[in-house]
PDB file of N, CA and C in Angstrom:
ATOM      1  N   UNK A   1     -80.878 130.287-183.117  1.00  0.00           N
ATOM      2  CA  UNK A   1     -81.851 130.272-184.194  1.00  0.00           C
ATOM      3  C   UNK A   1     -81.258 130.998-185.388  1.00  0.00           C
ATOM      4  N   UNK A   2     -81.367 130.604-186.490  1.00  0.00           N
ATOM      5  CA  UNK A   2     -80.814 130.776-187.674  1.00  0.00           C
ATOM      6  C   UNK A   2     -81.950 132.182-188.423  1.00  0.00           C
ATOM      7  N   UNK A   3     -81.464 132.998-188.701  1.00  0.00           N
ATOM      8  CA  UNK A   3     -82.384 133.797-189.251  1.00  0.00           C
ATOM      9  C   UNK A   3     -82.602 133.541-190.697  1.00  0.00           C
ATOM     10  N   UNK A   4     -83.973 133.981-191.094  1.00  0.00           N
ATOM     11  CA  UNK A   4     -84.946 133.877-191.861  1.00  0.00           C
ATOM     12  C   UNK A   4     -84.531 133.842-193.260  1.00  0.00           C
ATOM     13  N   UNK A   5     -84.818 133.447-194.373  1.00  0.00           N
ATOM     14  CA  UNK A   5     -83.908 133.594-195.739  1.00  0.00           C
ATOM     15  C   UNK A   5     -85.173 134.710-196.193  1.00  0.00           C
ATOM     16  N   UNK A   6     -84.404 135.636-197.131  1.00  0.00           N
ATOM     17  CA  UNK A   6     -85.635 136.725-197.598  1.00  0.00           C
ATOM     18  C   UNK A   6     -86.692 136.260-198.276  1.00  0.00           C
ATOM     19  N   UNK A   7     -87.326 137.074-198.662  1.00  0.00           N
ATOM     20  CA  UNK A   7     -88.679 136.502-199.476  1.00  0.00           C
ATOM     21  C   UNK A   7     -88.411 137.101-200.686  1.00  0.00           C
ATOM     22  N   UNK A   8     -87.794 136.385-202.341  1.00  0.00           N
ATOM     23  CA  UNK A   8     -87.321 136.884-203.395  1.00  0.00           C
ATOM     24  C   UNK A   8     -89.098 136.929-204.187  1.00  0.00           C
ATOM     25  N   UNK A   9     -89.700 136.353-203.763  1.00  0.00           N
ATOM     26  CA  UNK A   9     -90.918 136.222-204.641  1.00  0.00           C
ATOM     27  C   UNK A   9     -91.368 137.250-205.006  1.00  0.00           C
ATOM     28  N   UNK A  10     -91.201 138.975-204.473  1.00  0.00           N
ATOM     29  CA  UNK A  10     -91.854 139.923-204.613  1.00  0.00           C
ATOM     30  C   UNK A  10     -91.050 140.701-205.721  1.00  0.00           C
ATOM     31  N   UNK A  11     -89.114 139.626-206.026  1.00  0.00           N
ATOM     32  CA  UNK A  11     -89.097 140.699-207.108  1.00  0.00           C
ATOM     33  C   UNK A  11     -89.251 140.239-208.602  1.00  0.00           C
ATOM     34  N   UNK A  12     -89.199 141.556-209.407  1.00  0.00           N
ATOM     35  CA  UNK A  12     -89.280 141.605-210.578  1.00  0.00           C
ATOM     36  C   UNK A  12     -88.366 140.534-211.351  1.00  0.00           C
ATOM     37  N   UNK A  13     -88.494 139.762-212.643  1.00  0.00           N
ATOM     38  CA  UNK A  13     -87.137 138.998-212.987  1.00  0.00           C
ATOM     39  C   UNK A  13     -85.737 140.082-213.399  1.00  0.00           C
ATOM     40  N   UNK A  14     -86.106 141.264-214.196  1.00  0.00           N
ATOM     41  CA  UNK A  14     -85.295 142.329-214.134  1.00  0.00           C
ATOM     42  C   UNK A  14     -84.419 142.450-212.634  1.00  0.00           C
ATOM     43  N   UNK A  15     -85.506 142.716-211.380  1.00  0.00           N
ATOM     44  CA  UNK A  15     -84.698 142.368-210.485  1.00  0.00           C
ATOM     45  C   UNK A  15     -83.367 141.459-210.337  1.00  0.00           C
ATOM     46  N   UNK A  16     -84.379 140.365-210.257  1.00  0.00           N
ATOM     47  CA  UNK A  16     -83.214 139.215-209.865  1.00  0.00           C
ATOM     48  C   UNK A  16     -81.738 139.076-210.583  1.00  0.00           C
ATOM     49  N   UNK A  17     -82.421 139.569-212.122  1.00  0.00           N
ATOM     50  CA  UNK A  17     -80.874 139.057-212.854  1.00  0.00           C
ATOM     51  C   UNK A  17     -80.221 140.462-212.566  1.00  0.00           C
ATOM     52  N   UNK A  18     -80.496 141.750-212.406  1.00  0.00           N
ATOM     53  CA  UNK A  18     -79.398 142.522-211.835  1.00  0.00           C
ATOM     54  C   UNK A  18     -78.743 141.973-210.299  1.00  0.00           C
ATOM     55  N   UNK A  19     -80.018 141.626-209.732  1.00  0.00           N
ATOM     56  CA  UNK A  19     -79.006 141.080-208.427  1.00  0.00           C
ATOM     57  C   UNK A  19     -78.033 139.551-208.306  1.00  0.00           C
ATOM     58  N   UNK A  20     -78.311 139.165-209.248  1.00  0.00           N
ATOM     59  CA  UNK A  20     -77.896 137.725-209.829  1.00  0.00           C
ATOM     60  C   UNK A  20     -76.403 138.105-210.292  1.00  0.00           C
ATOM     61  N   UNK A  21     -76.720 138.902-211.088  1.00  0.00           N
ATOM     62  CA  UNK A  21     -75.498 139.084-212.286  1.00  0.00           C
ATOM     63  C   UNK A  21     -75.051 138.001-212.974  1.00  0.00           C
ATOM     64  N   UNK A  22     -74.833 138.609-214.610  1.00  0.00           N
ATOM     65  CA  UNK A  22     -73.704 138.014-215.511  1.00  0.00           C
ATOM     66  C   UNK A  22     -72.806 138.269-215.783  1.00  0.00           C
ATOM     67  N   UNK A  23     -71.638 138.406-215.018  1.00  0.00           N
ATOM     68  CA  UNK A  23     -70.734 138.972-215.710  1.00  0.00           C
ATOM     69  C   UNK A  23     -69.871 137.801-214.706  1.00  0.00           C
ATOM     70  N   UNK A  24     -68.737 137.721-215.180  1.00  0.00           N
ATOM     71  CA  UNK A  24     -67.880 136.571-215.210  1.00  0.00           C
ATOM     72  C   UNK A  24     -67.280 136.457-213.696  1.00  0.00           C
ATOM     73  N   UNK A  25     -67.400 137.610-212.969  1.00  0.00           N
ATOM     74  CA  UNK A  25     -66.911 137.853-211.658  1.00  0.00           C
ATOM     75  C   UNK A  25     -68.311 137.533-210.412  1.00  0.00           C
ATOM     76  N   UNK A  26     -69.438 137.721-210.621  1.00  0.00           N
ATOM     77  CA  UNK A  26     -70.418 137.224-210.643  1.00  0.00           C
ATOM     78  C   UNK A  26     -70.717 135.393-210.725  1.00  0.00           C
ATOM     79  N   UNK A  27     -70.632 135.219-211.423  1.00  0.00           N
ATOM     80  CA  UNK A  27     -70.720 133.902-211.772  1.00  0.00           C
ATOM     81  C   UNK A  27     -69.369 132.870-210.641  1.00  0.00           C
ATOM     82  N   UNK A  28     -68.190 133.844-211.092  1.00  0.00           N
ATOM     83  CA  UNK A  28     -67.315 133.059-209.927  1.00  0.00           C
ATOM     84  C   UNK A  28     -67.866 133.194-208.487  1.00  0.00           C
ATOM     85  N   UNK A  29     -68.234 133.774-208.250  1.00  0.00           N
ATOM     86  CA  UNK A  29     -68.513 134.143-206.726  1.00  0.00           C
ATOM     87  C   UNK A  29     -69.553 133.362-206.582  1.00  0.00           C
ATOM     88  N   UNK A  30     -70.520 133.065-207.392  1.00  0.00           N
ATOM     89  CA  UNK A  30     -71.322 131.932-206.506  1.00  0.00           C
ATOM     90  C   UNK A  30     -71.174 130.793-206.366  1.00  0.00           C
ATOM     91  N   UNK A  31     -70.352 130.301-207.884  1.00  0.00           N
ATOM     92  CA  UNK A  31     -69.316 129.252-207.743  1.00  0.00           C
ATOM     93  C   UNK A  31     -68.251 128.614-206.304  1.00  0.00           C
ATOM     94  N   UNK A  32     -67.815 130.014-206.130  1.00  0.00           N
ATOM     95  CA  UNK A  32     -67.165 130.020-204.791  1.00  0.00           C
ATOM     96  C   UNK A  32     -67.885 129.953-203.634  1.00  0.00           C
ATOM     97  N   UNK A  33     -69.475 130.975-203.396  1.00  0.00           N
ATOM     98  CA  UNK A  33     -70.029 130.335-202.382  1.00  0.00           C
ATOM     99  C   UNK A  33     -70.839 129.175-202.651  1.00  0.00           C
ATOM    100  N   UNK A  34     -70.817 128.684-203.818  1.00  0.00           N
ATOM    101  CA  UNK A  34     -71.161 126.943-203.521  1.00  0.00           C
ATOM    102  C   UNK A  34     -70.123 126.083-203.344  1.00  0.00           C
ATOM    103  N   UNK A  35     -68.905 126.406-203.463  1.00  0.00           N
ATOM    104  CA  UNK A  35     -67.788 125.602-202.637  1.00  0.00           C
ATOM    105  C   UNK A  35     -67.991 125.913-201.520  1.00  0.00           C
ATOM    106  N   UNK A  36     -67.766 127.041-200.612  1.00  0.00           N
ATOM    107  CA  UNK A  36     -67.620 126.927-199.617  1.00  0.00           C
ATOM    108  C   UNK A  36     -68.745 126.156-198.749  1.00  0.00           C
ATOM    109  N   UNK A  37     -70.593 126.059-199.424  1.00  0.00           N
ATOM    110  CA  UNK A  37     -71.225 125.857-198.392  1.00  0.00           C
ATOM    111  C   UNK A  37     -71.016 124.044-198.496  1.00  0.00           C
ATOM    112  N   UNK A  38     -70.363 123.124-199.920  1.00  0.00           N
ATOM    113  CA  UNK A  38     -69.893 122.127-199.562  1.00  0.00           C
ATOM    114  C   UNK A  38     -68.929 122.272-198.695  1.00  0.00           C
ATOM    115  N   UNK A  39     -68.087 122.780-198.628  1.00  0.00           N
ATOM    116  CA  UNK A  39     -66.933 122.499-197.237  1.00  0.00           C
ATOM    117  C   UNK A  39     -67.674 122.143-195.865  1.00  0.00           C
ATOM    118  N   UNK A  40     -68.521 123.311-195.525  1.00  0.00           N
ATOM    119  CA  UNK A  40     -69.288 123.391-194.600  1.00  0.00           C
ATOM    120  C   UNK A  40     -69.742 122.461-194.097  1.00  0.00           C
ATOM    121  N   UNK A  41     -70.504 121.543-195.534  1.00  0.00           N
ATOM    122  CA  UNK A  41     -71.600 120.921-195.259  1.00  0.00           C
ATOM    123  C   UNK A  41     -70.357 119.135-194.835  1.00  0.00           C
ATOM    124  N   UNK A  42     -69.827 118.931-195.754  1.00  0.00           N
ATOM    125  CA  UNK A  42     -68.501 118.398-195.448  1.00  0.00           C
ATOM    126  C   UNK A  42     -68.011 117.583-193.990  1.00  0.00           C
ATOM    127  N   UNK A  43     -67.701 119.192-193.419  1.00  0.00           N
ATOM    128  CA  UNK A  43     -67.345 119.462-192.192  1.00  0.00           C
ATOM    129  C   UNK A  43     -68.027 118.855-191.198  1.00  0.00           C
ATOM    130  N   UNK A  44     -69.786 119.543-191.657  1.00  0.00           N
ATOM    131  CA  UNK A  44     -70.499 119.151-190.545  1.00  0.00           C
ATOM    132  C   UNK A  44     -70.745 117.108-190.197  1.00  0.00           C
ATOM    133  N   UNK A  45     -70.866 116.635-191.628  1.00  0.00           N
ATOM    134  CA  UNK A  45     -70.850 115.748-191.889  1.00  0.00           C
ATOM    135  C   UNK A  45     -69.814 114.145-190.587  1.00  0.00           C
ATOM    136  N   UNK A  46     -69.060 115.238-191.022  1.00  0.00           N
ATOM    137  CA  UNK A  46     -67.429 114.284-190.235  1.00  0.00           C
ATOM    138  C   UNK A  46     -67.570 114.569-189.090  1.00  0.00           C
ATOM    139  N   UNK A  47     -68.196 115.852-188.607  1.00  0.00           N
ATOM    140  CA  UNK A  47     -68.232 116.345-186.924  1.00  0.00           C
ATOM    141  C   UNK A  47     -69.351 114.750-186.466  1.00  0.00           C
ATOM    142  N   UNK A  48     -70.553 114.942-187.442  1.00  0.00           N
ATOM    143  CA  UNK A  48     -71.291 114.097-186.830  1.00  0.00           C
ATOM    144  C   UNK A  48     -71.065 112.974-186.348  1.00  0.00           C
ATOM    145  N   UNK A  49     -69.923 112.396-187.644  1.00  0.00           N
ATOM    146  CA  UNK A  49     -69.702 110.530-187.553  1.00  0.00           C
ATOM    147  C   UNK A  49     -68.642 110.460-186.182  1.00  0.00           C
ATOM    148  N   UNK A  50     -68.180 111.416-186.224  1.00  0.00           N
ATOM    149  CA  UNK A  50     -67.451 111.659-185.043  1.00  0.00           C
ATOM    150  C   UNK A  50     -67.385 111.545-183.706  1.00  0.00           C
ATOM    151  N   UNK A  51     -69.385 112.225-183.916  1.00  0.00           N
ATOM    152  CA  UNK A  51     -69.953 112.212-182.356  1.00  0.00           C
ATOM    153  C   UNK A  51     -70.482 110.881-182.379  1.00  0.00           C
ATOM    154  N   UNK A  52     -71.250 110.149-183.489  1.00  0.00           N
ATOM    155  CA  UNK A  52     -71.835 109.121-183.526  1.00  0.00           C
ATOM    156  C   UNK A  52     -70.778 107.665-182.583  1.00  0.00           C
ATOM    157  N   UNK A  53     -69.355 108.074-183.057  1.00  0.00           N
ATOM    158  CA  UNK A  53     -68.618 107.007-182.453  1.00  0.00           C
ATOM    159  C   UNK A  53     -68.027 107.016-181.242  1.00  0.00           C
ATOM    160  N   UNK A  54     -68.673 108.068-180.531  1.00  0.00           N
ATOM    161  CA  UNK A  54     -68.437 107.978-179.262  1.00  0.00           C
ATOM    162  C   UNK A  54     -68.173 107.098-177.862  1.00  0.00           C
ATOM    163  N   UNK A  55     -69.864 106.795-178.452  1.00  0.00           N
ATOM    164  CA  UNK A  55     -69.897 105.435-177.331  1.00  0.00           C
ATOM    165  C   UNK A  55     -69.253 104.537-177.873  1.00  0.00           C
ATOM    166  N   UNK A  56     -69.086 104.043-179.116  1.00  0.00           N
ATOM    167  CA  UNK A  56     -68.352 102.968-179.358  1.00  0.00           C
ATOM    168  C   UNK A  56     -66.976 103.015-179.043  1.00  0.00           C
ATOM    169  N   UNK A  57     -65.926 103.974-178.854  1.00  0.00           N
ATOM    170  CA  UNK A  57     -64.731 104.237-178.349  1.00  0.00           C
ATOM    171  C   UNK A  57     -64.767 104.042-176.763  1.00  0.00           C
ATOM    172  N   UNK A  58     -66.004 105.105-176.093  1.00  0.00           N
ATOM    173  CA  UNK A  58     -65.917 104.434-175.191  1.00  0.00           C
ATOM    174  C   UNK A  58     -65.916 102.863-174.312  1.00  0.00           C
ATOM    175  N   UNK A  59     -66.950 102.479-175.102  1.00  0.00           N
ATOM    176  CA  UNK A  59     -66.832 100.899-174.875  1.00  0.00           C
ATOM    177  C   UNK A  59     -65.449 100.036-174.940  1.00  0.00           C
ATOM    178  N   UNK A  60     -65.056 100.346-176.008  1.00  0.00           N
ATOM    179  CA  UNK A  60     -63.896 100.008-176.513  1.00  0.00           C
ATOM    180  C   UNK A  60     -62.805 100.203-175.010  1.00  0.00           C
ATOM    181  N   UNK A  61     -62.387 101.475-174.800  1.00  0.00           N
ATOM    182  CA  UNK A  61     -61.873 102.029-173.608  1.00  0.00           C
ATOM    183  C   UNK A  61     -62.247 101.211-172.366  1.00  0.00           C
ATOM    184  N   UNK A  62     -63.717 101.222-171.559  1.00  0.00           N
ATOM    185  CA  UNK A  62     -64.070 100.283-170.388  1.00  0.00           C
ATOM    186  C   UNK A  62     -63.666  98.725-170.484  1.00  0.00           C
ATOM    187  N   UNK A  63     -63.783  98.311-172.106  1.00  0.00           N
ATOM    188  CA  UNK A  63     -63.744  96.822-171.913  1.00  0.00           C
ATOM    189  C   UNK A  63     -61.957  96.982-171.611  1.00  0.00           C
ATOM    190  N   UNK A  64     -61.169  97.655-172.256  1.00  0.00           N
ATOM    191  CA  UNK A  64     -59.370  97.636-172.141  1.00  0.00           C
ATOM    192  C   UNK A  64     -59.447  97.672-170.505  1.00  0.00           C
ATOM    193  N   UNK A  65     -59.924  98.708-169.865  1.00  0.00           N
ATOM    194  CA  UNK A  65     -59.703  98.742-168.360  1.00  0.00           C
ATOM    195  C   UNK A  65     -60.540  97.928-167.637  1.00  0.00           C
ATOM    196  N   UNK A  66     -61.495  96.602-167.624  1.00  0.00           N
ATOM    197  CA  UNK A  66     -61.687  95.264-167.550  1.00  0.00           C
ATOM    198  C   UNK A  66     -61.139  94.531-167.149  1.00  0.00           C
ATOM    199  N   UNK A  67     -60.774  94.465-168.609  1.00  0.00           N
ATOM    200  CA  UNK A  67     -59.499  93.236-168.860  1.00  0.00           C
ATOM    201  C   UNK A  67     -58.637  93.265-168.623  1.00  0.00           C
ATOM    202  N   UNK A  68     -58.259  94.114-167.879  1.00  0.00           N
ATOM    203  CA  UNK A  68     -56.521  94.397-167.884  1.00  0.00           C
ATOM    204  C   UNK A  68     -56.420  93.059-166.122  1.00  0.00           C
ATOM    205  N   UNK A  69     -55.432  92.442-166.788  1.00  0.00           N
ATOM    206  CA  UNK A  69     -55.251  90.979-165.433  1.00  0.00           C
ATOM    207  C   UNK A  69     -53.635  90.923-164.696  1.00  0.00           C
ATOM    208  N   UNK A  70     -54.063  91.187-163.302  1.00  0.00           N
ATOM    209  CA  UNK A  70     -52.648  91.380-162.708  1.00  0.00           C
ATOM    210  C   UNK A  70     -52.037  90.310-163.185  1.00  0.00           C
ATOM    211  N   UNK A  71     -50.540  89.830-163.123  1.00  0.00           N
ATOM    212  CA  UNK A  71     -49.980  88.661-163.192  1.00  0.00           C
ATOM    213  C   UNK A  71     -49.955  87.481-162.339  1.00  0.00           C
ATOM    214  N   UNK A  72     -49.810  86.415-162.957  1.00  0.00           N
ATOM    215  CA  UNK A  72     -50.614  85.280-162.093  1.00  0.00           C
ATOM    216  C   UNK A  72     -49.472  85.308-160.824  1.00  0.00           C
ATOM    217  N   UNK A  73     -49.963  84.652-160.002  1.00  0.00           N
ATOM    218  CA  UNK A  73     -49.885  84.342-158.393  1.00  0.00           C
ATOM    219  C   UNK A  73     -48.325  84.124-158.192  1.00  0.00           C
ATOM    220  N   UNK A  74     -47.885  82.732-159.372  1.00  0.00           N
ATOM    221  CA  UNK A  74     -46.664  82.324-158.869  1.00  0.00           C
ATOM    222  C   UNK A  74     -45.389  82.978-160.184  1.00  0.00           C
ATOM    223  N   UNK A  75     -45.573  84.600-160.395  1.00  0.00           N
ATOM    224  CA  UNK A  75     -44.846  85.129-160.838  1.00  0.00           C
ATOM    225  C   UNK A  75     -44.291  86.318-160.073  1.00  0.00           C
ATOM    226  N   UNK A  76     -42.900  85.967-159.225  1.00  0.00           N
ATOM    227  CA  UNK A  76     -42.491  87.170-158.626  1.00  0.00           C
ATOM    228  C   UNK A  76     -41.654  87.478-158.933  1.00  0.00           C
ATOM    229  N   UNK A  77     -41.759  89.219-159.191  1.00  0.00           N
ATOM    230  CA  UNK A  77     -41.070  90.236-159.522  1.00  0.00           C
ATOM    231  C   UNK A  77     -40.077  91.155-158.052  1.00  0.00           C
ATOM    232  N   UNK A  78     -38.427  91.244-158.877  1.00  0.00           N
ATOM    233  CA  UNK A  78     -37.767  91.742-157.679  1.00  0.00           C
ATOM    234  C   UNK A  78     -37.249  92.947-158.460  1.00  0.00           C
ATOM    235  N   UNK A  79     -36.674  93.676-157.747  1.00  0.00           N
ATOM    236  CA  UNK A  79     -35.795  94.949-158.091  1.00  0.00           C
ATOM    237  C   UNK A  79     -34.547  94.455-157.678  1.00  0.00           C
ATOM    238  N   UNK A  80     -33.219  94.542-158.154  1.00  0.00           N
ATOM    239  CA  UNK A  80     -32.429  94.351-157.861  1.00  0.00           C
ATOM    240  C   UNK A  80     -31.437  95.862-157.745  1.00  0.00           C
ATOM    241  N   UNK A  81     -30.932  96.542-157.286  1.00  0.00           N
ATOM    242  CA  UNK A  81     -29.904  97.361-157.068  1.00  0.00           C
ATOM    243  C   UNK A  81     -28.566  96.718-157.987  1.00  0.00           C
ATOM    244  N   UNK A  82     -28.258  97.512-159.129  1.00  0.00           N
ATOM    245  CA  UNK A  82     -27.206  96.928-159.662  1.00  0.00           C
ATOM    246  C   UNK A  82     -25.788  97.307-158.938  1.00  0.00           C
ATOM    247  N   UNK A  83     -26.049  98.516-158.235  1.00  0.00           N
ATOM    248  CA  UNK A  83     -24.557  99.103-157.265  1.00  0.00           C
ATOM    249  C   UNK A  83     -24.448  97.933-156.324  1.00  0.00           C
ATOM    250  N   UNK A  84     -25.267  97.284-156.320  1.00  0.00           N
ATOM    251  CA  UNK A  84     -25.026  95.695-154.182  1.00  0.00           C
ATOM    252  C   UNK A  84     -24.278  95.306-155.322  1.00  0.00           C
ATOM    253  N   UNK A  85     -25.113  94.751-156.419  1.00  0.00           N
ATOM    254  CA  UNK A  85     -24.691  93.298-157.282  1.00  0.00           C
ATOM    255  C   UNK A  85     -23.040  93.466-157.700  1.00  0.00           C
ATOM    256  N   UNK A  86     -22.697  94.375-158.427  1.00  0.00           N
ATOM    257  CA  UNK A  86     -21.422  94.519-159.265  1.00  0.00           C
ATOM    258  C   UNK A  86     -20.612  95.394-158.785  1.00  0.00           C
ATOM    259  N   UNK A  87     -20.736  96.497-157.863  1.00  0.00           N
ATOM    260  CA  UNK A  87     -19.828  96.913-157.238  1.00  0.00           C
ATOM    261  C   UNK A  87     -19.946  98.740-158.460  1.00  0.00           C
ATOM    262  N   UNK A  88     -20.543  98.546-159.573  1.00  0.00           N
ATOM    263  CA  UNK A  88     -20.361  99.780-160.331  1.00  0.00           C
ATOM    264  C   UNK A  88     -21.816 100.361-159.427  1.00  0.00           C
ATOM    265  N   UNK A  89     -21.495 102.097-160.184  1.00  0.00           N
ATOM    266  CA  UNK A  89     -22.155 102.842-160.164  1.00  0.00           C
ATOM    267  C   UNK A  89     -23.417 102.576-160.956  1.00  0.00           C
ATOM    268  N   UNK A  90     -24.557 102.208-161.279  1.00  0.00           N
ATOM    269  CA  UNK A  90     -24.994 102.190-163.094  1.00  0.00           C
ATOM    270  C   UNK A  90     -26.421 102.798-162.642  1.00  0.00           C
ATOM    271  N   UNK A  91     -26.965 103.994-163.537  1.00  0.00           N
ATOM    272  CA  UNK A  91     -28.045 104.424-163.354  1.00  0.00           C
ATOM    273  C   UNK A  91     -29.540 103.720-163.253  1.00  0.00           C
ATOM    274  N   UNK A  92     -29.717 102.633-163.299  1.00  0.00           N
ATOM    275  CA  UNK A  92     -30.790 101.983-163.321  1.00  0.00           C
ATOM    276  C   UNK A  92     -30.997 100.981-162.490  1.00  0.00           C
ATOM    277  N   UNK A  93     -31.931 100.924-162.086  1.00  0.00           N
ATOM    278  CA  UNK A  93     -32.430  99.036-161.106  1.00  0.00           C
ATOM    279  C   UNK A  93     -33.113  98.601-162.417  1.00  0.00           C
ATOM    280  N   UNK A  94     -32.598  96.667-161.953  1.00  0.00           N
ATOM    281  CA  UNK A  94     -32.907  95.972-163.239  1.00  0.00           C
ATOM    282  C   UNK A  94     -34.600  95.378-162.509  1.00  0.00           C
ATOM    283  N   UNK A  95     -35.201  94.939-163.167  1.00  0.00           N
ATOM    284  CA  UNK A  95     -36.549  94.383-163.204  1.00  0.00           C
ATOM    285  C   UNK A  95     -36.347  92.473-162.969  1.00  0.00           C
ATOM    286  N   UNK A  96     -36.569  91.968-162.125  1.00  0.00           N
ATOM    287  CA  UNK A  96     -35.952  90.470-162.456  1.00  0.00           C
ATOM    288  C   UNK A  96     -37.565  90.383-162.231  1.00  0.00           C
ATOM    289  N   UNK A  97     -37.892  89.151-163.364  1.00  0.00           N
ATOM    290  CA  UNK A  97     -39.409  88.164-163.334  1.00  0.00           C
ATOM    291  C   UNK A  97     -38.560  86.920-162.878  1.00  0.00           C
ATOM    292  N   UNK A  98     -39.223  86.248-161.940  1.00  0.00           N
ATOM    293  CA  UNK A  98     -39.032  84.906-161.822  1.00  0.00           C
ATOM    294  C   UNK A  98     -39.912  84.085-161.441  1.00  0.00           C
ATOM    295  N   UNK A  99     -40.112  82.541-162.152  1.00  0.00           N
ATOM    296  CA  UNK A  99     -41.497  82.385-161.746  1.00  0.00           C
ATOM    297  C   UNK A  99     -40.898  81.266-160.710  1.00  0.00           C
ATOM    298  N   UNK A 100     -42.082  81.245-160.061  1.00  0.00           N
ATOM    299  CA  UNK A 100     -41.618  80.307-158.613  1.00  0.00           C
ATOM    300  C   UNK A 100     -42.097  78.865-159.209  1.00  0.00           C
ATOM    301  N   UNK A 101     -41.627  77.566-159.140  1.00  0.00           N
ATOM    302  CA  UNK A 101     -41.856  76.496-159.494  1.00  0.00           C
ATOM    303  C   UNK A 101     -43.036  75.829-158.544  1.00  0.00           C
TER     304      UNK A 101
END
């Protein structure tokens, strides 16, 4: 819970403009806290659209893991050992696709 904003109504206008101030250092500073409470407000802004697109990412995400389709039936995949094949050393097994007719 956010606490309470004061109650200025009880002061004097003498009051206020001493607590107000004119003087040029004064004047920047509220300048500055009205930038900052746009940043804020900004901020909060982008947090929201943020949360708003949630589900839609998620959706996005379930339909990818769906759809995802093994490869059809008459496509077989071998590993081949390149050390049987060529007689070298070579760091890798190759991937062969071949489709069966």
């Amino acid at each position: 819970r956010f606490p309470e904003a004061p109650d200025y109504n009880g002061l004097t206008d003498e009051e206020l403009r001493n607590m107000e101030g004119q003087q040029r250092e004064a004047i920047i500073a509220r300048l500055g806290a009205l930038e900052n409470i746009q940043t804020l407000l900004n901020a909060a802004v982008m947090q929201f659209d943020q949360y708003k697109l949630i589900p839609e990412v998620q959706a996005q995400l379930n339909a990818t893991h769906v759809n995802i389709n093994p490869p059809p039936p008459n496509v077989d995949e071998q590993v081949v050992n390149t050390e049987a094949q060529t007689g070298e050393n070579l760091p890798t097994n190759i991937h062969v696709v071949a489709e069966n007719p």
